[in-house]
N, C-alpha and C. Protein backbone atom coordinates (compact mmCIF):
# COMPACT_ATOMS: atom_id res chain seq x y z
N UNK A 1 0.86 -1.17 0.00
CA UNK A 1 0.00 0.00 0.00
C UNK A 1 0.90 1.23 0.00
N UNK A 2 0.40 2.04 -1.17
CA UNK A 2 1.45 3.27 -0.73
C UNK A 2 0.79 4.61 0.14
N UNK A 3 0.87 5.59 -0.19
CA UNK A 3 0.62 7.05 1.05
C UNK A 3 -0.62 7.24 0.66
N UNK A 4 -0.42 7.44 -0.83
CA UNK A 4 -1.97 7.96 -0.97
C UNK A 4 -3.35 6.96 -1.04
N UNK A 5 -2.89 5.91 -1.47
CA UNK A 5 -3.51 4.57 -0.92
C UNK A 5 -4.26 4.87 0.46
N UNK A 6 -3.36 4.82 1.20
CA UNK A 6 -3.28 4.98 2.46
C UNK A 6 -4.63 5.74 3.07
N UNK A 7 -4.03 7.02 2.59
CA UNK A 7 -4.72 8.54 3.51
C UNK A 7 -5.93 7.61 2.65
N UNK A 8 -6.42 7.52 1.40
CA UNK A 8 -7.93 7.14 0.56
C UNK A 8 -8.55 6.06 1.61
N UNK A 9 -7.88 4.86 2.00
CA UNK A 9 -8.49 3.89 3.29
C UNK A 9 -8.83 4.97 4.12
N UNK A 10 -8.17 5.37 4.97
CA UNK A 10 -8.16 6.11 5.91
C UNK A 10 -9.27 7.22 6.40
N UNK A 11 -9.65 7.82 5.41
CA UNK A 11 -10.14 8.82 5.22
C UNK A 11 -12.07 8.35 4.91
N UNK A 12 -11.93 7.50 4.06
CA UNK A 12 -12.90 6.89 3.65
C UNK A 12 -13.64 5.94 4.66
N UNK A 13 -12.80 5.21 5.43
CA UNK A 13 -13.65 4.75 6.93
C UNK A 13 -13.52 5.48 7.92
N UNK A 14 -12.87 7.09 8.08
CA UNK A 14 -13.70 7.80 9.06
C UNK A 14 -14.78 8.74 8.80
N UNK A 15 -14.97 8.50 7.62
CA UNK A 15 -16.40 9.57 6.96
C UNK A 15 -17.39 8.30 6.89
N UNK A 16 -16.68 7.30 6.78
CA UNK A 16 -17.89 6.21 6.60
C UNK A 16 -19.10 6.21 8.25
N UNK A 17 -17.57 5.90 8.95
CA UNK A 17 -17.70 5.68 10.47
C UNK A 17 -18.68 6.59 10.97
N UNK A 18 -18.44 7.73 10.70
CA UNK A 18 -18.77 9.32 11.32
C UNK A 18 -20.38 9.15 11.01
N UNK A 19 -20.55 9.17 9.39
CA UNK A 19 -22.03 9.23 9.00
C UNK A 19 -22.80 7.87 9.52
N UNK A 20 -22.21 6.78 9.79
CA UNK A 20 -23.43 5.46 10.21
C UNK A 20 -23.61 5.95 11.68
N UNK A 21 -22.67 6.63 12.25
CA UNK A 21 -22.88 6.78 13.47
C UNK A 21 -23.53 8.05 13.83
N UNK A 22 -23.60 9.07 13.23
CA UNK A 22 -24.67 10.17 13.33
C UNK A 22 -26.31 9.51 12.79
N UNK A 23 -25.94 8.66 11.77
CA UNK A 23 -27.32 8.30 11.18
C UNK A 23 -27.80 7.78 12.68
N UNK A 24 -27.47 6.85 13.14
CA UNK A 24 -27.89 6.36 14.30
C UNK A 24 -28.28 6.83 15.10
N UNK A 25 -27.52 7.95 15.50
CA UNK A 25 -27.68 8.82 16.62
C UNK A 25 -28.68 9.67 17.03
N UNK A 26 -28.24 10.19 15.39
CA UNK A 26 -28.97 11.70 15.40
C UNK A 26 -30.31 12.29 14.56
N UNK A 27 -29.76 10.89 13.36
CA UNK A 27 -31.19 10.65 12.98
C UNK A 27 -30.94 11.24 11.06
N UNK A 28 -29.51 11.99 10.92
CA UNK A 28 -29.57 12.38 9.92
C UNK A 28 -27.80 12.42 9.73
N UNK A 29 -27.31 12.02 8.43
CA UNK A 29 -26.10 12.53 8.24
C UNK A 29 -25.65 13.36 8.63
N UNK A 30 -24.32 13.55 9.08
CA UNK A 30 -23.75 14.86 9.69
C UNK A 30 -22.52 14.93 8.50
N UNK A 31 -22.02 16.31 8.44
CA UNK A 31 -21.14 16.81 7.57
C UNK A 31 -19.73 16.49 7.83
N UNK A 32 -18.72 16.52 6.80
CA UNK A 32 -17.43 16.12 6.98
C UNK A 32 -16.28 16.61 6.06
N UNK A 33 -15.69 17.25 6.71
CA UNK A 33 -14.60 18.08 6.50
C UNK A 33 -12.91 17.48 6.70
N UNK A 34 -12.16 17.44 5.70
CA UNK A 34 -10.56 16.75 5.63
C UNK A 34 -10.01 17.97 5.93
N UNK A 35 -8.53 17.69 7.00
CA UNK A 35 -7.65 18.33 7.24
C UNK A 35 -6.93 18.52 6.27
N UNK A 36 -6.58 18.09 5.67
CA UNK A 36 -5.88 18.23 4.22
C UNK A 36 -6.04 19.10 2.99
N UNK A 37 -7.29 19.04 3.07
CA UNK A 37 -8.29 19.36 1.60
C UNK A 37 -8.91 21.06 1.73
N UNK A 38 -7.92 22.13 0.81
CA UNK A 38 -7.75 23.16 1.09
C UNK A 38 -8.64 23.78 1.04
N UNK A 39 -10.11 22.67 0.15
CA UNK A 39 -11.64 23.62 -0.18
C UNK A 39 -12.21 23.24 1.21
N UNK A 40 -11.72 22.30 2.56
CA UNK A 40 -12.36 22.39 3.48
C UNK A 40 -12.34 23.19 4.50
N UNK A 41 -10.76 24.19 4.14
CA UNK A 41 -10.68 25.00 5.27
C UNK A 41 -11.33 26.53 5.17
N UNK A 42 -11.34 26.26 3.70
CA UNK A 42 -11.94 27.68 3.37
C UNK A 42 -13.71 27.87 3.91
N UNK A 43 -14.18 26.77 3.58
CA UNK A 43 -15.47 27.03 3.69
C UNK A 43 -15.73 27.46 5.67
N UNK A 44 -16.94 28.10 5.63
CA UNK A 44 -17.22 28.17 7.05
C UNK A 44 -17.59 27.04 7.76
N UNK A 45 -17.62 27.21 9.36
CA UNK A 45 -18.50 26.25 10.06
C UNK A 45 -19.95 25.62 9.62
N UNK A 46 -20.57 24.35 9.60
CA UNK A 46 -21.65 24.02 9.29
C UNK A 46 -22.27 25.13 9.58
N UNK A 47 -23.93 24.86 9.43
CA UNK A 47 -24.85 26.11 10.18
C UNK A 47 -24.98 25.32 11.76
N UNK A 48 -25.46 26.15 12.52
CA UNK A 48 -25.94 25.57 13.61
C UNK A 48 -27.01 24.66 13.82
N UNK A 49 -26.65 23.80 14.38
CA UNK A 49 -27.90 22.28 14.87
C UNK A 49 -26.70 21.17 13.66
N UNK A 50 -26.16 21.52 13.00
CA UNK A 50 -25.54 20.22 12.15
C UNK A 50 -24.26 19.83 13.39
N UNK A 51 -24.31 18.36 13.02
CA UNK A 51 -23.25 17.67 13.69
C UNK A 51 -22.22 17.44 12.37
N UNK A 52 -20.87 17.74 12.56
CA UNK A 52 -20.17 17.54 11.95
C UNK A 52 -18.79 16.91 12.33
N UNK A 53 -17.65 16.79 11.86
CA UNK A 53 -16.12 15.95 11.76
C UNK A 53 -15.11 16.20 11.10
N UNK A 54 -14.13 16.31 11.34
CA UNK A 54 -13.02 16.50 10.82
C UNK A 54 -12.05 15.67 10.49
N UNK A 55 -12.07 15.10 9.55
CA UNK A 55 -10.53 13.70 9.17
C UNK A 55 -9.08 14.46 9.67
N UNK A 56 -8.74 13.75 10.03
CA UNK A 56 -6.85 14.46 9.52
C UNK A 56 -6.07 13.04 10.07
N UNK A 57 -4.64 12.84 9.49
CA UNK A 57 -3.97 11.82 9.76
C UNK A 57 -2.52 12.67 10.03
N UNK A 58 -2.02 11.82 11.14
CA UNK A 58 -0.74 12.46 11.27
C UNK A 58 0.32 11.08 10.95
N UNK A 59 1.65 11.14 9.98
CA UNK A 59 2.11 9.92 10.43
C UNK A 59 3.44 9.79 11.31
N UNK A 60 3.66 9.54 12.00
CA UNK A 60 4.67 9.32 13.13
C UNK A 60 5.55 8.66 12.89
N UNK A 61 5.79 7.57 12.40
CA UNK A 61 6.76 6.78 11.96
C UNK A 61 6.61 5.95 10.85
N UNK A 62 7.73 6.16 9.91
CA UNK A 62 8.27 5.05 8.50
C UNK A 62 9.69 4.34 8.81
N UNK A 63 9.45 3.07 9.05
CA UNK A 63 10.70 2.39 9.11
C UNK A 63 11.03 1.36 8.35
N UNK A 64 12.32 0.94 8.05
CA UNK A 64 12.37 -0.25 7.07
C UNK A 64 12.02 -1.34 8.21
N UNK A 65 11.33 -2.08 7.56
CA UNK A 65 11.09 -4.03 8.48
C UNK A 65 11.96 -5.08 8.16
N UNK A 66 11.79 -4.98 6.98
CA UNK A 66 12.68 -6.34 6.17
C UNK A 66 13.47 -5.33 4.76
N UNK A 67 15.05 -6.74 4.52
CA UNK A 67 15.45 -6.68 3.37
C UNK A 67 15.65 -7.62 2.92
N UNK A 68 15.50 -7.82 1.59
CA UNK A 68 15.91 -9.03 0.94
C UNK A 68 15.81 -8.44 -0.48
N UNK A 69 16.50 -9.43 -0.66
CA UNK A 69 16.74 -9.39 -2.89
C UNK A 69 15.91 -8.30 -3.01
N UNK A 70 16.22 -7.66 -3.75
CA UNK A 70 15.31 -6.65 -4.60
C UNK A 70 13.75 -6.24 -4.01
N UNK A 71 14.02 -6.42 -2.79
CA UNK A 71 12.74 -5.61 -1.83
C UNK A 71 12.72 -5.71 -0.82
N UNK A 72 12.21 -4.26 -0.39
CA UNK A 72 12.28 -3.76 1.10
C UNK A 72 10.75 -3.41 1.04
N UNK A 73 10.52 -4.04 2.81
CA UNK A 73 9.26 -3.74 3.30
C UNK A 73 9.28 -2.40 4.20
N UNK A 74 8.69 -1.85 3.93
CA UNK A 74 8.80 -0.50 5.41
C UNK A 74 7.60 -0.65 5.78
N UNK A 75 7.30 -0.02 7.54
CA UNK A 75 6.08 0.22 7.82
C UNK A 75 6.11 1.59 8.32
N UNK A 76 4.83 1.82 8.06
CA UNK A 76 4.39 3.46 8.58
C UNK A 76 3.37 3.50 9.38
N UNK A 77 3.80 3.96 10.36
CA UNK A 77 2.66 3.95 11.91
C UNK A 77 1.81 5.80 11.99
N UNK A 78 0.84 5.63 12.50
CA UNK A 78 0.44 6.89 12.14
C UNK A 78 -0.59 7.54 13.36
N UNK A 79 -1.58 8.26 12.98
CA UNK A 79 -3.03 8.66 14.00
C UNK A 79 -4.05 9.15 13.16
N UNK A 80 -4.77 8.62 13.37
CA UNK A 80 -6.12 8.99 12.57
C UNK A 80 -6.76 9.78 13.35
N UNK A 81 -7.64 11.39 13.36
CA UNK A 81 -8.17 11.90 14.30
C UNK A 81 -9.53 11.80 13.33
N UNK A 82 -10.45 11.70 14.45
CA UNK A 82 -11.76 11.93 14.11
C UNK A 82 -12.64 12.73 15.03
N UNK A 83 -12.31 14.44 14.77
CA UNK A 83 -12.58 15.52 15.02
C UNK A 83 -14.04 15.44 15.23
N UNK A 84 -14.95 15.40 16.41
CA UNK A 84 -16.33 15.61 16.27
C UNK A 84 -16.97 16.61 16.95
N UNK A 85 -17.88 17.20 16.47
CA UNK A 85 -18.34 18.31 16.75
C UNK A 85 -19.84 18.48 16.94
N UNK A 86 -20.41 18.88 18.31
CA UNK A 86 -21.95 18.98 17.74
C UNK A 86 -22.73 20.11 18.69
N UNK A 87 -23.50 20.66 17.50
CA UNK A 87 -23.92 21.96 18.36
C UNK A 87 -24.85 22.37 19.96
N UNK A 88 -23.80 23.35 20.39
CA UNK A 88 -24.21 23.71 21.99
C UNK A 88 -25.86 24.39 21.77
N UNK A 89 -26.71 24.72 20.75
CA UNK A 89 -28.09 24.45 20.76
C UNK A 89 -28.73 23.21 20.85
N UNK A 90 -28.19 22.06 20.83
CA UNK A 90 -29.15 20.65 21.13
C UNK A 90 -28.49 20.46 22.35
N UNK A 91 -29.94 20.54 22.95
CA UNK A 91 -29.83 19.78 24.76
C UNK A 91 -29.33 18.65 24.90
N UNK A 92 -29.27 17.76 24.10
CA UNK A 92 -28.61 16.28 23.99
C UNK A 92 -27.44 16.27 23.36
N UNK A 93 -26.71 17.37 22.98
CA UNK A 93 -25.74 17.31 22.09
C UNK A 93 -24.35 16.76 22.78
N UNK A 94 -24.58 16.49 24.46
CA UNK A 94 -23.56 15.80 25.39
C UNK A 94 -23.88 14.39 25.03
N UNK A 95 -24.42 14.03 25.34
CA UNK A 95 -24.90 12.53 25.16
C UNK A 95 -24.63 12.07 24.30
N UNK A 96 -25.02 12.81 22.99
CA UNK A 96 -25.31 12.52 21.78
C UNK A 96 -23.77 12.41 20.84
N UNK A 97 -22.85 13.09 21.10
CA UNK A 97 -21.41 13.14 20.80
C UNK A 97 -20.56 11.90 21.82
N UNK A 98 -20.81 11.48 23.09
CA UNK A 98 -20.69 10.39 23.57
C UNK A 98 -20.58 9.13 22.75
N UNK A 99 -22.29 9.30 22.29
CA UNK A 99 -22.43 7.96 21.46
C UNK A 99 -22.55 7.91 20.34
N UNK A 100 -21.61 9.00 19.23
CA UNK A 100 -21.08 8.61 18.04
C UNK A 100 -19.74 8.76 18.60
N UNK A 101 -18.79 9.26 19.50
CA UNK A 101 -17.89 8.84 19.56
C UNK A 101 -17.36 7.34 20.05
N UNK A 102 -18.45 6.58 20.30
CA UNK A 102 -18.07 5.44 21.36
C UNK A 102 -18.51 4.17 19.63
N UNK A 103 -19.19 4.85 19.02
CA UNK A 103 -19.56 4.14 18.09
C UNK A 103 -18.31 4.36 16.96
N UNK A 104 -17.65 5.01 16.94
CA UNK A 104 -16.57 5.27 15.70
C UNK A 104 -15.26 4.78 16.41
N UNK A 105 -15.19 5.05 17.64
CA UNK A 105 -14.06 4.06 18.08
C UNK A 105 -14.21 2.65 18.23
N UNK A 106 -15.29 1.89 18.33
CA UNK A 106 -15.60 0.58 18.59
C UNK A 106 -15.28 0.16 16.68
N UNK A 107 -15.80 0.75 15.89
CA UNK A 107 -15.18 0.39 14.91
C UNK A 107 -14.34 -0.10 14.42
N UNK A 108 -12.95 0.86 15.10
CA UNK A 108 -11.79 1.31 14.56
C UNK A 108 -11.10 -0.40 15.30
N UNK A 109 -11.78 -0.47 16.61
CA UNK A 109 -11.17 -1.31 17.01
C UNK A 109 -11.47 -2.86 16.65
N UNK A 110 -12.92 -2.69 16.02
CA UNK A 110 -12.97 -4.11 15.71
C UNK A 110 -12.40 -4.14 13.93
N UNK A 111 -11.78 -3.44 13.13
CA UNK A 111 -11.58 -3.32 11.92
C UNK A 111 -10.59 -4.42 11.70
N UNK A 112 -10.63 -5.07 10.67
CA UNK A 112 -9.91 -5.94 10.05
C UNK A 112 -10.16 -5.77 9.03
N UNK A 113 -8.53 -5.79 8.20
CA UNK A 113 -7.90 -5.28 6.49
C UNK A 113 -6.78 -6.13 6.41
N UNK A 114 -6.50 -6.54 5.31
CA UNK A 114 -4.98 -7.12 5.22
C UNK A 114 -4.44 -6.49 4.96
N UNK A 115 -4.50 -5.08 4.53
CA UNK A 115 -3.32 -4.19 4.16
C UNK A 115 -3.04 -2.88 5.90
N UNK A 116 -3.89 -3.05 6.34
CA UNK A 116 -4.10 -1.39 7.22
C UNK A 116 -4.69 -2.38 8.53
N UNK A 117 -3.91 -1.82 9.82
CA UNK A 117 -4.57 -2.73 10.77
C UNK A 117 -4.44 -1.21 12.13
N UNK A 118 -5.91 -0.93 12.49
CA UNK A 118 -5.56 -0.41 14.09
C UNK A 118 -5.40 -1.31 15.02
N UNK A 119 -4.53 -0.84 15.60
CA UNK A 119 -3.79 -1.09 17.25
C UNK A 119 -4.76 -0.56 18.29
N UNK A 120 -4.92 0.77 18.38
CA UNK A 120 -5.41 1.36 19.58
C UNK A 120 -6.33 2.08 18.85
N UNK A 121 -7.41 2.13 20.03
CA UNK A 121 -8.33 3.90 19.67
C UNK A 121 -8.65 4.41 20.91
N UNK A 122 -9.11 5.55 21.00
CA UNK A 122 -9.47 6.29 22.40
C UNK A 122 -10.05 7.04 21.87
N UNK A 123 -11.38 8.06 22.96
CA UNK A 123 -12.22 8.75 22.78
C UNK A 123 -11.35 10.28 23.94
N UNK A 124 -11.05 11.40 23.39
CA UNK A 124 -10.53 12.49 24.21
C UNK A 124 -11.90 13.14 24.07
N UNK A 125 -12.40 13.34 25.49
CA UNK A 125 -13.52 14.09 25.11
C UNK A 125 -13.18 15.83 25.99
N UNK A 126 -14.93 16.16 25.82
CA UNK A 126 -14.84 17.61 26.21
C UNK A 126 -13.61 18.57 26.14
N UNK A 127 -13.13 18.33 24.81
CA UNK A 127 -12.24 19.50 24.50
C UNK A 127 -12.70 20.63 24.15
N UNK A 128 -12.58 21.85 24.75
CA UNK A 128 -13.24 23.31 24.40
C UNK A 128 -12.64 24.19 24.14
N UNK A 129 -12.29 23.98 22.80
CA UNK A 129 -11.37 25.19 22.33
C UNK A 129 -12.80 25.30 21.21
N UNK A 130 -14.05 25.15 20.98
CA UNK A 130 -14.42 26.12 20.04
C UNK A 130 -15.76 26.62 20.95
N UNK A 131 -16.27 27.56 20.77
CA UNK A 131 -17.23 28.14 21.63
C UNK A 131 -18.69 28.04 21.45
N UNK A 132 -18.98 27.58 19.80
CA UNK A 132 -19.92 27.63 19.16
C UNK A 132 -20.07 25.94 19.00
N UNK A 133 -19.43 24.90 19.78
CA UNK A 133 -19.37 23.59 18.96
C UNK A 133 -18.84 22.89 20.32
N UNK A 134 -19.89 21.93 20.83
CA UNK A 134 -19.08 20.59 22.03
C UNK A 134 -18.23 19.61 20.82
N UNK A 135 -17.13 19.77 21.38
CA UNK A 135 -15.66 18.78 20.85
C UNK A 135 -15.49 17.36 21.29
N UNK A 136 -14.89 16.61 20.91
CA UNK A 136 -14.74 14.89 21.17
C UNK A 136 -13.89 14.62 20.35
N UNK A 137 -12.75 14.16 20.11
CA UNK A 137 -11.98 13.57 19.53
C UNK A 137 -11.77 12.18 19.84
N UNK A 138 -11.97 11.54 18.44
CA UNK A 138 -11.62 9.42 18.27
C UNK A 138 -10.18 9.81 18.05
N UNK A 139 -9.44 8.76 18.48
CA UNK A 139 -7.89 9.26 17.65
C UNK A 139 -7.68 7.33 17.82
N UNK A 140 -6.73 7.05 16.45
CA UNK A 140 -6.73 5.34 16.19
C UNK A 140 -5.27 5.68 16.07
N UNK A 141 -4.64 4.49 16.69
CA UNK A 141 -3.32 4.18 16.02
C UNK A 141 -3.23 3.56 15.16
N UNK A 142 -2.74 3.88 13.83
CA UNK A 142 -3.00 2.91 12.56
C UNK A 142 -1.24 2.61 11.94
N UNK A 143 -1.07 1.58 11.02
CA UNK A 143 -0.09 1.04 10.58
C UNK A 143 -0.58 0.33 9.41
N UNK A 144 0.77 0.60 7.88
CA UNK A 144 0.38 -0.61 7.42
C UNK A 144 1.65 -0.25 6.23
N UNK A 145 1.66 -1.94 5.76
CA UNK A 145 3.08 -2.08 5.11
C UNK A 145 3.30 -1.39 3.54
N UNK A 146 4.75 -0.85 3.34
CA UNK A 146 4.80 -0.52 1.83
C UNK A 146 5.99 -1.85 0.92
N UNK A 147 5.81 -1.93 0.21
CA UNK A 147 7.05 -3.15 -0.58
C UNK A 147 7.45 -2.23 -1.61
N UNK A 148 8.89 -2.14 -1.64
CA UNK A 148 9.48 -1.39 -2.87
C UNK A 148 10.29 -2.28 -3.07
């Protein structure tokens, strides 16, 4: 698997994750925004009452694993954040960010891929750095091999 491989897995089961688990929740898709993706930073905040998410991947480590004849395996260890957000106008919007965050990490942890495998996930909650939006962060430890 190479990088951009990669971030496309990656990215694609935490928007997957995000929306089955708002559907559930909340009753309606919630919106989703990539750290990466320069038309996401531009645009504004949802409107208010939308639950929304933020992808971003950080990677932490690329190391070689193996050598032999004419190929090397490396692995690349990384963090998947899954930024969640839901508005301080819904009275339930504590609860309710609880249990899409508890639902997108249970995911992460039961996921099985032969190329991409999480290790860990955790739920950081009640982070308040935005004023207009209750915060929750999923964050996964993810890994997976390249062959050159």
């Amino acid at each position: 698997m190479d990088n951009a491989s990669a971030r496309t897995l990656l990215y694609d089961f935490g928007r997957d994750q995000f929306r089955l688990a708002t559907q559930a929740v909340v009753g309606t898709q919630g919106e989703l925004r990539y750290g990466s993706d320069p038309s996401s930073r531009a645009k504004l905040d949802p409107p208010d009452g939308t639950y929304w998410a933020r992808v971003t991947r950080r990677i932490v480590r690329e190391e070689q694993e193996t050598l032999r004849l004419n190929t090397r395996r490396w692995v690349s260890e990384g963090l998947l954040f899954v930024q969640l957000f839901a508005p301080v106008s819904d009275s339930r919007a504590l609860v309710r960010i609880d249990q899409i965050g508890e639902q997108v990490r249970n995911a992460f942890r039961t996921y099985q891929h032969a190329e991409m495998e999480f290790t860990n996930a955790w739920i950081n909650d009640n982070v308040n750095d935005e004023p207009d939006w209750i915060r929750a962060n999923v964050i996964a430890d993810y890994a997976y091999r390249q062959f050159i």
